[in-house]
N, C-alpha and C. Protein backbone atom coordinates (compact mmCIF):
# COMPACT_ATOMS: atom_id res chain seq x y z
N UNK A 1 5.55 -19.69 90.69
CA UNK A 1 6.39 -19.57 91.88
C UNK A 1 7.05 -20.91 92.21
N UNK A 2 8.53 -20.79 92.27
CA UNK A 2 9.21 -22.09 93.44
C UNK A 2 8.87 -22.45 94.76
N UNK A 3 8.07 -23.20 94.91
CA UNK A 3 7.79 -23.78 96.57
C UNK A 3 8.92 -24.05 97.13
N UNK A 4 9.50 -25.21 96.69
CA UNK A 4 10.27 -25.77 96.94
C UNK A 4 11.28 -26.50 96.20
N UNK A 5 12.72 -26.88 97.09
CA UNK A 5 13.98 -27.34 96.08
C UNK A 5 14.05 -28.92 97.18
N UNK A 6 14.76 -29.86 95.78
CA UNK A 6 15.13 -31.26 96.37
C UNK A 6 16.26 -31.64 95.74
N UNK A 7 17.17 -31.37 95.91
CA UNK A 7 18.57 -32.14 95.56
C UNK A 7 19.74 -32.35 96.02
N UNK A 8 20.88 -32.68 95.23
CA UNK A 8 22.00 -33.27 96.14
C UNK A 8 22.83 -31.81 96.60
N UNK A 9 23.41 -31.94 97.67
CA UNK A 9 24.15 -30.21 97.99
C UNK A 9 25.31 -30.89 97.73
N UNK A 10 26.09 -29.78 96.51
CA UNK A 10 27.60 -29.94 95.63
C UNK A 10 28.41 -29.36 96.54
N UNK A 11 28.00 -27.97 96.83
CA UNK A 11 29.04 -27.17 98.10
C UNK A 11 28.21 -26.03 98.55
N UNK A 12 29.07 -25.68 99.39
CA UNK A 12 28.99 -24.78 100.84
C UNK A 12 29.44 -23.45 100.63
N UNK A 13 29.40 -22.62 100.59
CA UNK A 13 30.12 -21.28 101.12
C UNK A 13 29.82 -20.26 102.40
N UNK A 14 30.25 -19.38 102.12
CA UNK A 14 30.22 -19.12 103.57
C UNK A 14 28.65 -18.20 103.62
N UNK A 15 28.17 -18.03 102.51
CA UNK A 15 26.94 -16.83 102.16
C UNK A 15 25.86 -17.96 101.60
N UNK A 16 26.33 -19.02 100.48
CA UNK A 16 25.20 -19.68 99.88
C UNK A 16 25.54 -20.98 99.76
N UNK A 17 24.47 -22.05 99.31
CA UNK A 17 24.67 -23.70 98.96
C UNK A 17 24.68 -23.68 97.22
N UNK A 18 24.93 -24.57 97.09
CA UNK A 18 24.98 -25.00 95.22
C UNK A 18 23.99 -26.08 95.71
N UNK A 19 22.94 -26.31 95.18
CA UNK A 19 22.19 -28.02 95.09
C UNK A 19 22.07 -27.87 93.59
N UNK A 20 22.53 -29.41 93.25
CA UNK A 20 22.23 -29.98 92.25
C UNK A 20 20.58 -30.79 91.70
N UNK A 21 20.18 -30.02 91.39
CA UNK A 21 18.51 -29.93 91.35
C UNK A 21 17.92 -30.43 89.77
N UNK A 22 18.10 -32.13 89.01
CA UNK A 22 18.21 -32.79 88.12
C UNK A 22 18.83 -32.20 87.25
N UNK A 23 20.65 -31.91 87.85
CA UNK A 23 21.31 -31.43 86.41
C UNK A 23 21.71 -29.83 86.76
N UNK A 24 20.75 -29.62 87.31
CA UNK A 24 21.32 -28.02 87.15
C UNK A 24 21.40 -27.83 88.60
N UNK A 25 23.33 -27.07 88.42
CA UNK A 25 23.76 -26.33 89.97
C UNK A 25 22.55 -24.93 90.64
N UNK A 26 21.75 -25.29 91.76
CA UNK A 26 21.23 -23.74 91.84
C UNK A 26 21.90 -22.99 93.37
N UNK A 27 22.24 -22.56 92.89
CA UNK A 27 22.49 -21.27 94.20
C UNK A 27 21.92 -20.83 94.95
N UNK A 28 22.00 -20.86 96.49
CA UNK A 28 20.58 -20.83 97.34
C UNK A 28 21.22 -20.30 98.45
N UNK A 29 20.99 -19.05 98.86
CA UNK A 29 20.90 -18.10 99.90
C UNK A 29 20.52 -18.62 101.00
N UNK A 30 20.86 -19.61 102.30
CA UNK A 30 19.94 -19.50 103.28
C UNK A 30 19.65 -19.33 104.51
N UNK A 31 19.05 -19.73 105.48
CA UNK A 31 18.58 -18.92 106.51
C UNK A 31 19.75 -19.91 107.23
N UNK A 32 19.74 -19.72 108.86
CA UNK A 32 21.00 -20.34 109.69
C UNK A 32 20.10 -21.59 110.05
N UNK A 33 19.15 -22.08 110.10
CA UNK A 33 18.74 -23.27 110.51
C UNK A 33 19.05 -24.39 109.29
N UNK A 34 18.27 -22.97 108.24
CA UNK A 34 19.10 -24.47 106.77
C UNK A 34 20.29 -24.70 106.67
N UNK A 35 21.24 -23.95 106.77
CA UNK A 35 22.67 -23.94 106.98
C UNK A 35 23.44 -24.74 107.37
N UNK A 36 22.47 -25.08 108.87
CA UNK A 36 22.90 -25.90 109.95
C UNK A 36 22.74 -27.70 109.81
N UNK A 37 21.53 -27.57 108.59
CA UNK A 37 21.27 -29.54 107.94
C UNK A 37 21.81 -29.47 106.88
N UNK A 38 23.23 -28.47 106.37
CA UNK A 38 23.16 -29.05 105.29
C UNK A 38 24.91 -29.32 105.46
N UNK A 39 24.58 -30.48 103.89
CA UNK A 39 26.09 -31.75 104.43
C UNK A 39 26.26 -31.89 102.79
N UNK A 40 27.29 -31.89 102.42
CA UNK A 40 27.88 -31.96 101.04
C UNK A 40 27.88 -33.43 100.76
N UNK A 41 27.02 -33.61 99.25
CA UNK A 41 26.89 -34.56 99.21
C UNK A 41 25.55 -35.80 99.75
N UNK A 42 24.74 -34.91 100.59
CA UNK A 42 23.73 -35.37 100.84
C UNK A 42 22.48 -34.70 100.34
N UNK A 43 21.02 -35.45 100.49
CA UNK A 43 19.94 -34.46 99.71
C UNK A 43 19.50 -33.66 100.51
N UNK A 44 18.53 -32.82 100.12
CA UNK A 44 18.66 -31.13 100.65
C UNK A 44 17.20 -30.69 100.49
N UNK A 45 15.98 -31.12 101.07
CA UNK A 45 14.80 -30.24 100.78
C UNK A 45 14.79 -29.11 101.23
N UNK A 46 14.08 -28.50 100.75
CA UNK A 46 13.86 -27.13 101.45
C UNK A 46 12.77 -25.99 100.91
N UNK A 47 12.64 -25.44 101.52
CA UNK A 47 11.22 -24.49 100.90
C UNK A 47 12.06 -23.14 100.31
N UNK A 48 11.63 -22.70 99.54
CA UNK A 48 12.06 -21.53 98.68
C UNK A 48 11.67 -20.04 98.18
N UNK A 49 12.32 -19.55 98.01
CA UNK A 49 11.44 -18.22 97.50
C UNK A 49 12.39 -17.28 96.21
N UNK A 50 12.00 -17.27 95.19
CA UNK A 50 12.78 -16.60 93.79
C UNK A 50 12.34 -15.34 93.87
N UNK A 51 13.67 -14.22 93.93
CA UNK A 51 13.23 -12.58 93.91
C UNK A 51 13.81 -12.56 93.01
N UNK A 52 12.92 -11.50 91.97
CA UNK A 52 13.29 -10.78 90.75
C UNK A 52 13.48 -9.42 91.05
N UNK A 53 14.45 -9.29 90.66
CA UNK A 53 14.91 -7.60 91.04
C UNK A 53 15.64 -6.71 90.11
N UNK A 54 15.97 -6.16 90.37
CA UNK A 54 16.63 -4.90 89.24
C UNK A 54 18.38 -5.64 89.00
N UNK A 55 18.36 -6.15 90.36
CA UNK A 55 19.99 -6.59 90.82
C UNK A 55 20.15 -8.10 89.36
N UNK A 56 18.52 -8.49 89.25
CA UNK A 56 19.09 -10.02 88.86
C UNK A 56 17.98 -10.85 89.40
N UNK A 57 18.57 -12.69 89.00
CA UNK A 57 17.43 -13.28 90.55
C UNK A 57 18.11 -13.78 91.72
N UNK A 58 17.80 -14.05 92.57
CA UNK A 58 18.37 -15.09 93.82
C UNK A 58 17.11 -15.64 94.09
N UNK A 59 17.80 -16.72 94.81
CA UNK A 59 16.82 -17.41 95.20
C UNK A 59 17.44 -17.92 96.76
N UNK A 60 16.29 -18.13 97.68
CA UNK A 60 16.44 -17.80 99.32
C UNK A 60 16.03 -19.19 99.54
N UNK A 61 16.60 -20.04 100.74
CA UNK A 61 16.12 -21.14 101.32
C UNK A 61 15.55 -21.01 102.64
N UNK A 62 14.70 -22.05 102.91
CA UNK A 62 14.17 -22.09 104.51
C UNK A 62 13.67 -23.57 105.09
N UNK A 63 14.05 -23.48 106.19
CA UNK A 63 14.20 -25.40 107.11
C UNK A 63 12.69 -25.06 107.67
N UNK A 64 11.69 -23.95 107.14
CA UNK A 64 10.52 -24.20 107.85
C UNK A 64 9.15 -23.05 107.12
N UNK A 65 8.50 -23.48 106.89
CA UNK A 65 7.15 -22.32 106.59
C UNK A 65 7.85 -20.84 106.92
N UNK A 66 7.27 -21.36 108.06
CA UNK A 66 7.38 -19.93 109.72
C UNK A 66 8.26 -19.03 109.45
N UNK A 67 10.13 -19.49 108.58
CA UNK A 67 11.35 -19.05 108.45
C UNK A 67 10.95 -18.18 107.10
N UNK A 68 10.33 -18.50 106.38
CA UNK A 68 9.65 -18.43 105.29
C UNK A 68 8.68 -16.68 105.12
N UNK A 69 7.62 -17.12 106.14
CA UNK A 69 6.98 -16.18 106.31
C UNK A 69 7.55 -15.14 106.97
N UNK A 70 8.42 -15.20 108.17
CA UNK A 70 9.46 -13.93 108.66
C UNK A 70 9.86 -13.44 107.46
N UNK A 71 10.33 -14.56 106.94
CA UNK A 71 11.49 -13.35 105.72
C UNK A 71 10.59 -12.82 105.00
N UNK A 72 9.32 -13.33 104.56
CA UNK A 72 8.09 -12.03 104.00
C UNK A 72 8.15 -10.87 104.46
N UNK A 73 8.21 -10.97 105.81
CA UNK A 73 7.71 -9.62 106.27
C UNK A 73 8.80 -8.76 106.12
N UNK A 74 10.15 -9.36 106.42
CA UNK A 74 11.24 -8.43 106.37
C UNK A 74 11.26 -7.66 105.10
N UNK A 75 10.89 -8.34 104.03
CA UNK A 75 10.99 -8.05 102.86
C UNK A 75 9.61 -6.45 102.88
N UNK A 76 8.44 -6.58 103.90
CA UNK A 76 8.02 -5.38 103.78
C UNK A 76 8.61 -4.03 104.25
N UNK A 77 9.39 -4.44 105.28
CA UNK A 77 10.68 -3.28 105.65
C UNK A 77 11.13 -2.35 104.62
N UNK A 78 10.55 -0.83 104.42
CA UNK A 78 11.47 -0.49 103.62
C UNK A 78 13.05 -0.32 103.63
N UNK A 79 13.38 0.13 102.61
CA UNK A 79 15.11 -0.65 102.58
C UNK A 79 15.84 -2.01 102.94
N UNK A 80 14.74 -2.87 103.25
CA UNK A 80 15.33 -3.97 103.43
C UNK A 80 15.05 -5.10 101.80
N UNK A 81 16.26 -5.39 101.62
CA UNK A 81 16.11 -6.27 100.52
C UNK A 81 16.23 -7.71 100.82
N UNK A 82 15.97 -8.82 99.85
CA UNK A 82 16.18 -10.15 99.95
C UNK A 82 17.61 -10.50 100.89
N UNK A 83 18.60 -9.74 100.49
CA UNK A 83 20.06 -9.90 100.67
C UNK A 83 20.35 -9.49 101.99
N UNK A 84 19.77 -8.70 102.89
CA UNK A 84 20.01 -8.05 103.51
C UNK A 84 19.32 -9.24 104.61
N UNK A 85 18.44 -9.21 104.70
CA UNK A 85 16.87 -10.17 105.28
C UNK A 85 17.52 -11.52 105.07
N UNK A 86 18.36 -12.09 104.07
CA UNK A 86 18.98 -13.52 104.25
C UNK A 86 19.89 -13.07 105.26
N UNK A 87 21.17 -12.16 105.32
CA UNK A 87 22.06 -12.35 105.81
C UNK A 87 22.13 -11.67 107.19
N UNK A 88 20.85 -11.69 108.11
CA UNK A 88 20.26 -10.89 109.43
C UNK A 88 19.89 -12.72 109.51
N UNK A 89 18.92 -13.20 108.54
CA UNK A 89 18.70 -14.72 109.05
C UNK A 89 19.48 -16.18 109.18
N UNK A 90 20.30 -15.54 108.62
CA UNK A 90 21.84 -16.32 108.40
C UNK A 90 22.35 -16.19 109.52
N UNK A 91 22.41 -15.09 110.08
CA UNK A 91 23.73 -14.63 110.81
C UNK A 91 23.46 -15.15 112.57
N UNK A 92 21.50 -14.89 112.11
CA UNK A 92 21.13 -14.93 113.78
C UNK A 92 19.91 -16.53 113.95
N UNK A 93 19.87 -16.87 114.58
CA UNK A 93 18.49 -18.12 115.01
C UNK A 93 17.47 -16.72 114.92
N UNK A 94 16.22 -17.53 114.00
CA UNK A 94 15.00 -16.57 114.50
C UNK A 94 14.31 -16.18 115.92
N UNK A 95 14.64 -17.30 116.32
CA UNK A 95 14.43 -16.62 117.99
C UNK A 95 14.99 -15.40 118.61
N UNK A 96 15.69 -15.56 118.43
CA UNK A 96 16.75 -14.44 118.98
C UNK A 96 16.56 -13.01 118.30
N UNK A 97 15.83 -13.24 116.49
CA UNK A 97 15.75 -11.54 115.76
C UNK A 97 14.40 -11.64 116.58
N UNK A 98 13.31 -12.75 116.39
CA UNK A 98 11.89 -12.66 117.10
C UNK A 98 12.13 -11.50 118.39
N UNK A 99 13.14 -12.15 119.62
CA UNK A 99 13.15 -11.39 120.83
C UNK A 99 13.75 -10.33 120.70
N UNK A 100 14.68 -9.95 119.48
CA UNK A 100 15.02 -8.85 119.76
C UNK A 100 14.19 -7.46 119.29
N UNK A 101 13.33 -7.89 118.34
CA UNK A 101 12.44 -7.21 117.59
C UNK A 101 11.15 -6.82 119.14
N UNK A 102 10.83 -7.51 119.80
CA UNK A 102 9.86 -7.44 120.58
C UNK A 102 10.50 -6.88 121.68
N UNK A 103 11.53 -6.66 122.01
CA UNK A 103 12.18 -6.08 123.09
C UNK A 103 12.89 -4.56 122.54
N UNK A 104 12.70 -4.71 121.28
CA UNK A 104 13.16 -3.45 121.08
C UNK A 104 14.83 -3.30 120.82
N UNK A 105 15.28 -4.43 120.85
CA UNK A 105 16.77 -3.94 120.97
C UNK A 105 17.56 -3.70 119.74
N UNK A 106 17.64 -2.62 119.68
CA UNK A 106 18.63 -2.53 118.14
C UNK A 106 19.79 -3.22 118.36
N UNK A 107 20.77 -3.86 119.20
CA UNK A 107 21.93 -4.18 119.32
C UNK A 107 22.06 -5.56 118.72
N UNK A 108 20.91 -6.05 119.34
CA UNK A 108 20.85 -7.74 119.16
C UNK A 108 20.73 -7.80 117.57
N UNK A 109 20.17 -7.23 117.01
CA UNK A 109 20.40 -7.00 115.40
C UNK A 109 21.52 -6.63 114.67
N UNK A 110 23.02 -6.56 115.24
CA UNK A 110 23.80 -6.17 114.40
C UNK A 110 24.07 -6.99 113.75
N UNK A 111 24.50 -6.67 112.41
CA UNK A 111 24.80 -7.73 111.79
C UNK A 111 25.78 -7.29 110.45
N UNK A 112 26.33 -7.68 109.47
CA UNK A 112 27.23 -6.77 108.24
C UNK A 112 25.77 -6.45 107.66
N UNK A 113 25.66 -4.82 107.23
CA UNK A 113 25.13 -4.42 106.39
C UNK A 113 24.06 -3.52 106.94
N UNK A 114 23.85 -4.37 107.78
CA UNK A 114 23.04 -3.35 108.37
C UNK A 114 22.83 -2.54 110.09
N UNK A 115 22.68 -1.16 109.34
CA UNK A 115 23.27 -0.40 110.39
C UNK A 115 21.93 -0.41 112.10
N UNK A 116 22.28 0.81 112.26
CA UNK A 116 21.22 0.94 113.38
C UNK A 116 19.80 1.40 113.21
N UNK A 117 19.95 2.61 111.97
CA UNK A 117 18.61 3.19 111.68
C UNK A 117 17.82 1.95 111.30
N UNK A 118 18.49 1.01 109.94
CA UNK A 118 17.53 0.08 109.65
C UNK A 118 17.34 -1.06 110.50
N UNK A 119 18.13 -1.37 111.78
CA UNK A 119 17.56 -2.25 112.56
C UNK A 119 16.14 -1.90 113.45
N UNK A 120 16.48 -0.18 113.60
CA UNK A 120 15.12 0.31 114.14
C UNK A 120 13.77 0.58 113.59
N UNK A 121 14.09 0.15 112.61
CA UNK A 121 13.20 0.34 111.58
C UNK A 121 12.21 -0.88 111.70
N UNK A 122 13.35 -2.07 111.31
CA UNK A 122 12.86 -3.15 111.59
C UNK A 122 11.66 -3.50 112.68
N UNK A 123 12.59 -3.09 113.64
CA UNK A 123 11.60 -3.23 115.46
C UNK A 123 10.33 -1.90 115.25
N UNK A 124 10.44 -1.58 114.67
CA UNK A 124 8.95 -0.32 114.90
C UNK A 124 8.02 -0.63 113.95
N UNK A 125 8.48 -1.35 112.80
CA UNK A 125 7.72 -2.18 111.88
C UNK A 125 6.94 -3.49 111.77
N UNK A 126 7.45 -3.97 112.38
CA UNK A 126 7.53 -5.33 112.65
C UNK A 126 7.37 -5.95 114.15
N UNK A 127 7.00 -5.01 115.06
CA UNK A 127 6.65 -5.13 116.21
C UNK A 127 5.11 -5.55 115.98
N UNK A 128 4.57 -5.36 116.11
CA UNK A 128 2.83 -5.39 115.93
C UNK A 128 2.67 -6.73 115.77
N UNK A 129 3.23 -6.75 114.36
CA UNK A 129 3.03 -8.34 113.65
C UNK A 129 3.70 -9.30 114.24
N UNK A 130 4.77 -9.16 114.50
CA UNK A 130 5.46 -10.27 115.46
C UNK A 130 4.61 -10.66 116.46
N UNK A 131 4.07 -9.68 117.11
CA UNK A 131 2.81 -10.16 118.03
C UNK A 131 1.98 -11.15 117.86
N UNK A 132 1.31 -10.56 116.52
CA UNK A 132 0.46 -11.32 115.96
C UNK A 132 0.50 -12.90 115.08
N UNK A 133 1.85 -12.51 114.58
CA UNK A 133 1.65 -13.56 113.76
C UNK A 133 3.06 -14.92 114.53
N UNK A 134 3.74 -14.50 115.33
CA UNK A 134 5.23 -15.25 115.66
C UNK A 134 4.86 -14.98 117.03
N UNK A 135 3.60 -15.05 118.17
CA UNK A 135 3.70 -14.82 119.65
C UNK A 135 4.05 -16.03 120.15
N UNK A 136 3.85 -17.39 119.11
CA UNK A 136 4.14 -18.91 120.02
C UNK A 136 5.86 -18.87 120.39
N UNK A 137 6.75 -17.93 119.42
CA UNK A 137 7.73 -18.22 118.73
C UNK A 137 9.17 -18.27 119.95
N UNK A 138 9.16 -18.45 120.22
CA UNK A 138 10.50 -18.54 121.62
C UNK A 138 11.66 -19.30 121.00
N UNK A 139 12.99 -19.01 121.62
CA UNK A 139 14.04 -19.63 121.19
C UNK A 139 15.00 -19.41 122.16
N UNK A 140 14.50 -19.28 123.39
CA UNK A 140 15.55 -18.74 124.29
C UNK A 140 16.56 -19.72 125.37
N UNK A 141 15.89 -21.21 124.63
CA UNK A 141 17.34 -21.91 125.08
C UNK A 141 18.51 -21.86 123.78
N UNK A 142 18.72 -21.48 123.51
CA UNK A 142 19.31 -21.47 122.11
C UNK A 142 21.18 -20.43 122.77
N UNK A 143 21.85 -21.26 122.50
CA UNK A 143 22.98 -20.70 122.80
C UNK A 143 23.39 -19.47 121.77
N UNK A 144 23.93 -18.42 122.28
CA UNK A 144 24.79 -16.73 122.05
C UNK A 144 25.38 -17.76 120.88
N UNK A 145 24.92 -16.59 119.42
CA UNK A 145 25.42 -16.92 118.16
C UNK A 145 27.56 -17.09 118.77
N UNK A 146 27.85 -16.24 119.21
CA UNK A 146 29.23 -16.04 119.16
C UNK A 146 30.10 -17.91 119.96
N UNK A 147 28.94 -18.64 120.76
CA UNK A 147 29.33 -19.92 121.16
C UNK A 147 29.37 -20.72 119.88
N UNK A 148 28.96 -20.74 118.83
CA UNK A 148 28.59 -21.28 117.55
C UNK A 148 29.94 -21.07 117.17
N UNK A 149 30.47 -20.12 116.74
CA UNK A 149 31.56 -19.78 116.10
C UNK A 149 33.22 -20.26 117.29
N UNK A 150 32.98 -20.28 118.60
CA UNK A 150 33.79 -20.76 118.75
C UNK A 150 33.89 -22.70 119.13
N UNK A 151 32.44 -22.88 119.19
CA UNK A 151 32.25 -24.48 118.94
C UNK A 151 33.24 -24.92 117.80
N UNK A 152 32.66 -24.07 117.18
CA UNK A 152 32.40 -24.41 115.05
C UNK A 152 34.35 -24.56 114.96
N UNK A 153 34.61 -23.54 115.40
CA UNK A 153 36.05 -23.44 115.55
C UNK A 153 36.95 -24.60 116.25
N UNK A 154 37.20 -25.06 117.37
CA UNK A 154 37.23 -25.68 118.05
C UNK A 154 37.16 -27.20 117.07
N UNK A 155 35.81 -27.12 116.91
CA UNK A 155 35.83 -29.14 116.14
C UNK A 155 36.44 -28.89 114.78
N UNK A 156 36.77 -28.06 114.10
CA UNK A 156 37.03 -27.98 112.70
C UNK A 156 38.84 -28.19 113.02
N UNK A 157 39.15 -27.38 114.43
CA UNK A 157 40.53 -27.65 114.50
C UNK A 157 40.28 -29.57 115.41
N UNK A 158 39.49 -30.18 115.34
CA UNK A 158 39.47 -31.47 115.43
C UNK A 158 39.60 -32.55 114.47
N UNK A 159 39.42 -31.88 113.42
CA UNK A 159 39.41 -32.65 111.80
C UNK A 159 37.99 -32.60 111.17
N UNK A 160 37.38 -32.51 112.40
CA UNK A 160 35.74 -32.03 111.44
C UNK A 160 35.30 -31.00 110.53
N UNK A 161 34.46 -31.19 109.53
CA UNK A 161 34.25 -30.26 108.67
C UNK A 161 33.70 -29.16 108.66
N UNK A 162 33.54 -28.14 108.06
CA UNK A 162 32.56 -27.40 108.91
C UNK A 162 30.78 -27.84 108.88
N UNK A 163 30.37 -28.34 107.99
CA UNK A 163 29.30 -28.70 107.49
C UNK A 163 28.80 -29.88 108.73
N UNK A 164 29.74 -30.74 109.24
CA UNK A 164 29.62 -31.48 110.17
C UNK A 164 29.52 -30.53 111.80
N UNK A 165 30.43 -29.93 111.70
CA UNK A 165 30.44 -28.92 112.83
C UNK A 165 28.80 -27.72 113.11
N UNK A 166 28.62 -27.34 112.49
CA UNK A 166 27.11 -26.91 112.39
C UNK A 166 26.36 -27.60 112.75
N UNK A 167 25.87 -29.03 112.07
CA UNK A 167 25.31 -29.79 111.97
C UNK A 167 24.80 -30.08 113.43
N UNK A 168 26.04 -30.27 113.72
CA UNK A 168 26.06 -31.25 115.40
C UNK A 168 25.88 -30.12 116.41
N UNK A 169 26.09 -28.76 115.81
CA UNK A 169 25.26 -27.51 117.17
C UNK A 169 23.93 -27.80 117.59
N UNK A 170 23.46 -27.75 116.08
CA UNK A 170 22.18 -27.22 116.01
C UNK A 170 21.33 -28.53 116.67
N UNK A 171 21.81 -30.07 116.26
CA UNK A 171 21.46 -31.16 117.18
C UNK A 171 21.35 -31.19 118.43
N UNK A 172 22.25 -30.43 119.12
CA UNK A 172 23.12 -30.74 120.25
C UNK A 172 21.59 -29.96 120.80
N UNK A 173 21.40 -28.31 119.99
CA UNK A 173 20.10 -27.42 120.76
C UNK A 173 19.39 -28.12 120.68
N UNK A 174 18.95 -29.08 120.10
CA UNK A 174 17.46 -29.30 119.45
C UNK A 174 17.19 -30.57 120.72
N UNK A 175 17.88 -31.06 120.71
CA UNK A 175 18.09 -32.44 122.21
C UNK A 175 17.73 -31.81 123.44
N UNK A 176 18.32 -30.23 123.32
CA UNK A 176 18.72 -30.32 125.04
C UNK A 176 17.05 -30.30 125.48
N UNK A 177 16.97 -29.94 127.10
CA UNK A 177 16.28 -29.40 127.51
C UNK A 177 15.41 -28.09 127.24
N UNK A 178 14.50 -27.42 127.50
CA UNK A 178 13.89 -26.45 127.68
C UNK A 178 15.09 -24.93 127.96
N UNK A 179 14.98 -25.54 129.22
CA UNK A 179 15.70 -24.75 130.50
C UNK A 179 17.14 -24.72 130.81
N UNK A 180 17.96 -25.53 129.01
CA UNK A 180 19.62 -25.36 129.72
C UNK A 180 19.55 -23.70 129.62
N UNK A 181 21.05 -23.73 130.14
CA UNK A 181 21.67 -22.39 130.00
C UNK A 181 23.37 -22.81 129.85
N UNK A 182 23.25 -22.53 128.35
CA UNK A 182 24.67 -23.18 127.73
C UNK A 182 26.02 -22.02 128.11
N UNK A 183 27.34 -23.07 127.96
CA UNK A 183 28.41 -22.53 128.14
C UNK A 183 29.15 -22.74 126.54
N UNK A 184 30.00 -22.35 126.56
CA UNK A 184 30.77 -22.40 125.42
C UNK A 184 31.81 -23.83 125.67
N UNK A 185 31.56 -24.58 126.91
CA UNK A 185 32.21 -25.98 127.04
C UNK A 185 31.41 -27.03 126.92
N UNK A 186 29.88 -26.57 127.54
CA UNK A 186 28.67 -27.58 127.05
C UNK A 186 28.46 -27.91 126.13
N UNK A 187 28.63 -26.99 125.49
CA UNK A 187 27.96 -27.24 123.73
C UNK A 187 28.81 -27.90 123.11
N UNK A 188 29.99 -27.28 123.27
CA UNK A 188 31.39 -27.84 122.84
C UNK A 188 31.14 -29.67 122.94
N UNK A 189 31.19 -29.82 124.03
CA UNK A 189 31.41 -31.10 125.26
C UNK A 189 29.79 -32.09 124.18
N UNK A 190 28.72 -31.24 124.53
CA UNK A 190 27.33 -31.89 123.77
C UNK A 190 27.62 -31.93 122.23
N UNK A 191 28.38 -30.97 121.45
CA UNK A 191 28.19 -31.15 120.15
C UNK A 191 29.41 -32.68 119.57
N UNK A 192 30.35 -32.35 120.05
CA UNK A 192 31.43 -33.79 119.94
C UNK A 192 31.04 -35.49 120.38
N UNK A 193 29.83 -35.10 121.59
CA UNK A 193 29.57 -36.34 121.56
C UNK A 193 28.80 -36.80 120.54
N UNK A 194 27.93 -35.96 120.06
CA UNK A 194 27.21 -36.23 118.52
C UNK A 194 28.02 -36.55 117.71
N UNK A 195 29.05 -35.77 117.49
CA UNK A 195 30.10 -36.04 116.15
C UNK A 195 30.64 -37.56 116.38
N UNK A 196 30.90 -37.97 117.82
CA UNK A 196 31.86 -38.96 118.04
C UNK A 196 30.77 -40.32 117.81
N UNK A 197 29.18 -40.07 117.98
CA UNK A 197 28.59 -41.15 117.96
C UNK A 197 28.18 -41.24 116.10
N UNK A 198 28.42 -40.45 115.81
CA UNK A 198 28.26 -40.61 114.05
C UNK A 198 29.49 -41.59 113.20
């Protein structure tokens, strides 16, 4: 098994990273927190996981154990595949699938690909264990994915990259307080002063 990857990140797309891992480009699926440290051209640890499947292989990244072990479980979901389970963890902060799974909400789960049955699926599955195994797990200062995209937007029409633009969200959360309650000008306003002090 791959634990883990260490190398330089070549490029970005909008689904996966390339790291250059002694020589060889690998292709790496990953979750939105890894997403969010990674910078072209700089090195890149990260924890890993290689699925062999009928499809082929991929291989999945994660900025933490914990990110790691969620995507285990998703993977016990029936109908849920590697691909599906990256791009629900891509799309959303685990906090936010954590609360929505425990609250029940199929909505907070939309995401491309997957519909409603299998988000409910998700939450009736994966309720129990979330209990059990993710009850420390909170993320609820964490700004509405859709402020991300118009941050992200916003500094990229500043000259920033996007790789830089991510970067400086996910800083900006990780600084604040407990108890903000972000706007789409705060973050904005908090993520640029990061960019501007770099």
């Amino acid at each position: 098994m791959i634990d883990f990857l260490r190398g330089t990140l070549s490029a970005i797309s909008k689904e996966s990273l390339i790291i250059d891992v002694a020589g060889f480009g690998i292709e790496l699926y990953p979750t939105r927190a890894l997403m969010a440290s990674a910078v072209v051209g700089e090195e890149l640890k990260c924890l890993a996981y290689l699925q062999i499947s009928d499809a082929g292989l991929a291989m999945f990244g994660f900025a933490s154990e914990q990110e790691r072990d969620f995507f285990l479980e998703l993977l016990q979901v029936k109908t849920i595949g590697g691909k599906l389970a990256i791009t629900l963890m891509r799309s959303l902060e685990l906090g936010r699938i954590v609360e929505a799974i425990r609250a029940g909400n199929v909505s907070m789960l939309s995401v491309p690909g997957l519909g409603a049955k299998r988000a409910e699926r998700i939450c009736f599955e994966l309720r129990s264990k979330i209990e059990k195994k993710f009850s420390s797990f909170s993320d609820l200062s964490a700004a509405p994915a859709s402020f991300d995209s118009f941050v992200t937007e916003a500094l990229s029409g500043l000259g920033f990259s996007h790789g830089e633009c991510v970067k400086a969200i996910a800083t900006a959360k990780a600084q604040a307080e407990d108890d903000v309650e972000w706007t789409e000008e705060s973050l904005l306003m908090a993520s640029l002063g990061i960019l501007q002090r770099r």
